[in-house]
Protein backbone atom coordinates (compact mmCIF):
# COMPACT_ATOMS: atom_id res chain seq x y z
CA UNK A 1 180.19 130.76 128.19
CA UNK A 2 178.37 127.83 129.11
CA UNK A 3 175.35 126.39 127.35
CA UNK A 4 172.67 127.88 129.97
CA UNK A 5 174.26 131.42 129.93
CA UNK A 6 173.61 131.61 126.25
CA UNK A 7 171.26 133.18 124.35
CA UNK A 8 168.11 131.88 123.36
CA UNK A 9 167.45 131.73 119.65
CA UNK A 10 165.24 134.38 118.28
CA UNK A 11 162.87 132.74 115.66
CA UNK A 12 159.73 133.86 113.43
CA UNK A 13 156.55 132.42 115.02
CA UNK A 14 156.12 130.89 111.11
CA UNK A 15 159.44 129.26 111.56
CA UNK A 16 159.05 127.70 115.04
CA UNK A 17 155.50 126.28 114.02
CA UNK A 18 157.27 124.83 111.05
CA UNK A 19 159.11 123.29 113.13
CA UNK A 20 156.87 121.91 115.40
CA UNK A 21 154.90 120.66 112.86
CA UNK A 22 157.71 118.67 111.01
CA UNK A 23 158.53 117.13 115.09
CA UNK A 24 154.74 115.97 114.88
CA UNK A 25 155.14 114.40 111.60
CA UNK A 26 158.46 112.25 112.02
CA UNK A 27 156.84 111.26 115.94
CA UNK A 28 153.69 109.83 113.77
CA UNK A 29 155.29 108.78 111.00
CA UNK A 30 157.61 106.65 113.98
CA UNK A 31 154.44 105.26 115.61
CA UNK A 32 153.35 104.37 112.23
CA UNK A 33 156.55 102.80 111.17
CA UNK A 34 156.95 101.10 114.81
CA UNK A 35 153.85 99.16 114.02
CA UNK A 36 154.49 98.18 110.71
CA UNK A 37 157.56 96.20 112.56
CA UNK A 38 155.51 93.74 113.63
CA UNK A 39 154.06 92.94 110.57
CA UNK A 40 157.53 91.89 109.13
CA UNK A 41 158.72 88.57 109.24
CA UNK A 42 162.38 89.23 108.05
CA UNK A 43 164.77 90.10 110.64
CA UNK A 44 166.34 92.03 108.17
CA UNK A 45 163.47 94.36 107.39
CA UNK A 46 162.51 94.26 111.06
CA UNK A 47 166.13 95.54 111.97
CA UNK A 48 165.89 98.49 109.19
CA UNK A 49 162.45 99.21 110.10
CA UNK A 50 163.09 99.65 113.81
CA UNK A 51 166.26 101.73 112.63
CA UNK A 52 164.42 104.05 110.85
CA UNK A 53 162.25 104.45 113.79
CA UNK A 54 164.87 105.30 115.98
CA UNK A 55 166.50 108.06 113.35
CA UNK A 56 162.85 109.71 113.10
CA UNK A 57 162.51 109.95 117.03
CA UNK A 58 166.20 110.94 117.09
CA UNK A 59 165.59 113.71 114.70
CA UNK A 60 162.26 114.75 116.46
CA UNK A 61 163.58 115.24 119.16
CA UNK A 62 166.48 117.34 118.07
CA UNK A 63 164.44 119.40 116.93
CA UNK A 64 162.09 119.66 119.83
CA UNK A 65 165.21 120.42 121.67
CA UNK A 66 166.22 123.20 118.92
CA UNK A 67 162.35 124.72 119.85
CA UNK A 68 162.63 124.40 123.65
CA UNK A 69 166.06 126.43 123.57
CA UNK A 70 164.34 128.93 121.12
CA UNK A 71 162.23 132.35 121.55
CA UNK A 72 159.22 133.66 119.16
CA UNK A 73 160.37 137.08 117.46
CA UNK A 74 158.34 139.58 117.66
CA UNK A 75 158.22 141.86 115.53
């Protein structure tokens, strides 16, 4: 069965706004974190810094992903 014959997940509206919310926070939190990168002067901390930005967009959008292949429950 291939990926776009499957099923979509079935999730509680609760769940999938949970969700979306925690997407929202790690984009922000990577816009935040982006422009604290220029503040640094050690290419070091600039290096972790822009690393950590890349592993919150990477998560966000994993899970934005997750949401766009799932369906509200109803119930």
């Amino acid at each position: 069965m291939s990926l776009a014959e499957q099923e979509p997940y079935h999730i509680s509206e609760r769940f999938y706004l949970a969700i979306q919310a925690k997407a929202l926070d790690l984009e922000r939190n990577a816009h935040q974190d982006e422009l604290r990168a220029f503040t640094l002067t050690d290419a070091g901390h600039v290096e972790r810094q822009n690393s950590l930005v890349q592993a919150q967009r990477t998560e966000a959008q994993r899970l934005r992903s997750f949401l766009a292949d799932a369906r509200i429950r109803v119930t």
